[in-house]
Protein backbone atom coordinates (compact mmCIF):
# COMPACT_ATOMS: atom_id res chain seq x y z
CA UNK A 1 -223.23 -76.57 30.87
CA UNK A 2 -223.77 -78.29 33.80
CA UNK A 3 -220.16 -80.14 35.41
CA UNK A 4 -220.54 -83.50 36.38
CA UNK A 5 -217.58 -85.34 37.81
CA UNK A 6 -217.03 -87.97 35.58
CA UNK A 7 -213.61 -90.76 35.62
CA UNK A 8 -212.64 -93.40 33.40
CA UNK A 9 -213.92 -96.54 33.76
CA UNK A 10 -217.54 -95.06 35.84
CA UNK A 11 -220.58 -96.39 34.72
CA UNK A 12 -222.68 -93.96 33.89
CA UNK A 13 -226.62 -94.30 32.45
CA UNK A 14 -227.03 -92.38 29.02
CA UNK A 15 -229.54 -91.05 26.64
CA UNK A 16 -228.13 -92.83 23.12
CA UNK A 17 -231.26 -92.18 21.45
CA UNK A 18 -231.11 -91.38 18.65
CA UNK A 19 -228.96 -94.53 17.04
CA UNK A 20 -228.73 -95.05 13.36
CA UNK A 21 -228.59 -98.10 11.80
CA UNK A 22 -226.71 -100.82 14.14
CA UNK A 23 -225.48 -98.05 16.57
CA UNK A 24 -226.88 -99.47 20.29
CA UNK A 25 -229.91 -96.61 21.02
CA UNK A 26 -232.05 -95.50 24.53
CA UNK A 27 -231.44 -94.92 27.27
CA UNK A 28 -228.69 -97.57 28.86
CA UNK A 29 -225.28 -97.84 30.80
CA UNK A 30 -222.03 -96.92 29.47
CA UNK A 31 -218.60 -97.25 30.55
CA UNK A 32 -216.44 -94.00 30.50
CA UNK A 33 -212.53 -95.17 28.76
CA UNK A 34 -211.32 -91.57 28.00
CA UNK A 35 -208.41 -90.69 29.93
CA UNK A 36 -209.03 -89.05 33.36
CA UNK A 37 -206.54 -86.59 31.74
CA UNK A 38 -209.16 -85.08 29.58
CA UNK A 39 -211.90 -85.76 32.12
CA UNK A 40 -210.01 -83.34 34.55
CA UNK A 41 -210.04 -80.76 31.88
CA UNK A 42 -213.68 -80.48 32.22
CA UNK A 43 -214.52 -81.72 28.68
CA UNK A 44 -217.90 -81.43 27.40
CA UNK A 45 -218.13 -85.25 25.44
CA UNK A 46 -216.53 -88.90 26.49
CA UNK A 47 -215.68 -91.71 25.22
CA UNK A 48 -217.62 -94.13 26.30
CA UNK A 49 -218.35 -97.67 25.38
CA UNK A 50 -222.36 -99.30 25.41
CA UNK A 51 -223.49 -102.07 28.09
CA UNK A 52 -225.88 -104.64 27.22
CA UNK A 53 -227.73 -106.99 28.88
CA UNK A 54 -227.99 -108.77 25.43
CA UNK A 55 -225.30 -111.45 24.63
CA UNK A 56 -224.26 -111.75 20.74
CA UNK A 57 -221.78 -114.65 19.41
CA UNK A 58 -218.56 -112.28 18.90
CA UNK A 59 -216.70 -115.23 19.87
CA UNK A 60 -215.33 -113.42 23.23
CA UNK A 61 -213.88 -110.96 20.88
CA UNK A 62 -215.42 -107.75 20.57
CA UNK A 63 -217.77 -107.90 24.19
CA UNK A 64 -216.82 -108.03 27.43
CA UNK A 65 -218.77 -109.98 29.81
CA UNK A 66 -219.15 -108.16 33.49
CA UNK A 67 -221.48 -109.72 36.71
CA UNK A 68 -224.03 -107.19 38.19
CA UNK A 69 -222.74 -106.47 41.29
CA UNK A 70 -223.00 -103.25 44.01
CA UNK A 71 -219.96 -102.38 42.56
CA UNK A 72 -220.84 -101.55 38.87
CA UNK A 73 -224.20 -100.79 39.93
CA UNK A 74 -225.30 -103.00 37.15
CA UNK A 75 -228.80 -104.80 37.54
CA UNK A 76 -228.03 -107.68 35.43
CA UNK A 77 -225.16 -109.34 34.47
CA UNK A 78 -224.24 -107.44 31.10
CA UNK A 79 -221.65 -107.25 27.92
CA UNK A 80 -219.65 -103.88 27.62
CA UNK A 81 -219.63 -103.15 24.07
CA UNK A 82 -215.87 -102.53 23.09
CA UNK A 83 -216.45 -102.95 18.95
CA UNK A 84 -219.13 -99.48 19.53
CA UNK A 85 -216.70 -97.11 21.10
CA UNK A 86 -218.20 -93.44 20.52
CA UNK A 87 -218.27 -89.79 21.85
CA UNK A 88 -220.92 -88.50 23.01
CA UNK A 89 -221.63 -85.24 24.57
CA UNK A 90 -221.92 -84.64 28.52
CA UNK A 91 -225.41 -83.94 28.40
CA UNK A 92 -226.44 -87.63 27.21
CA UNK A 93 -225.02 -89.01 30.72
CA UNK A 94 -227.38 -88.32 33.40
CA UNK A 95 -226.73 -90.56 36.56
CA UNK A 96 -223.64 -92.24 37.87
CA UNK A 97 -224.19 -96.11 38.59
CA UNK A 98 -220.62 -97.02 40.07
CA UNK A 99 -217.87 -98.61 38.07
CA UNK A 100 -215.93 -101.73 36.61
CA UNK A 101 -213.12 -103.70 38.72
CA UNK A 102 -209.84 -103.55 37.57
CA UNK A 103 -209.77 -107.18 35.89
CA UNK A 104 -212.38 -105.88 33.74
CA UNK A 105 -211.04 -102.89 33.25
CA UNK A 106 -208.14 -104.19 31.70
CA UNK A 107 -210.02 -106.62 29.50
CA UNK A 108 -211.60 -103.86 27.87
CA UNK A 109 -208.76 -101.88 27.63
CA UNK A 110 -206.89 -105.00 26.16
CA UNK A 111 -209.50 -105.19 23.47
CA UNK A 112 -209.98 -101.29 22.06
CA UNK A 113 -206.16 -101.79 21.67
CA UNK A 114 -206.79 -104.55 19.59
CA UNK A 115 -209.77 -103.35 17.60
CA UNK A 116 -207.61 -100.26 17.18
CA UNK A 117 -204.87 -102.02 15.92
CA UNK A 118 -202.52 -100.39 18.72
């Protein structure tokens, strides 16, 4: 297994292929949002939430809205997908891309707690 240093809240591009039924698919950014506790224990999935460039009316809800910038590594400004939160194993990530500022960061975090009903 090949270790790749890997903390919450990177961006990271991933192989999702393949997705079943409305489960976002290819290859595509993703936001790590397990604890770096479990990172550090050199697990072999994450948690990790889709990005999409795609806007869909979840009323501000379920997507959180983040601006391309040198910082995220992002090309275009994008949605992270909270309402898809999934596993997926360490060999679906392939290359880091940078990561989301902390105002974002807490937005997401805000809204798995809510989805989660925690």
């Amino acid at each position: 297994m090949m270790t790749k240093k890997v903390r919450r809240f990177d961006i990271w591009i991933a192989d999702l292929d393949p997705g079943f039924g409305s489960e976002p698919c290819k290859v595509r950014p993703v936001v790590v949002v397990q604890s770096d506790l479990i990172n550090e224990l050199n697990h072999s999935s994450f948690l990790i939430c889709p990005i999409s460039s795609q806007e869909r009316n979840t009323k501000g809800k379920l997507r959180i809205f983040t601006k391309a910038t040198l910082l995220n590594g992002l090309d275009k400004d994008s949605y992270i997908l909270a309402d898809q939160i999934r596993s997926v194993d360490i060999n679906r990530i392939k290359e880091k891309l940078g990561f989301i500022d902390e105002s974002t960061s807490e937005k997401l975090m805000e809204t798995i707690k809510i989805l989660l009903d925690i």
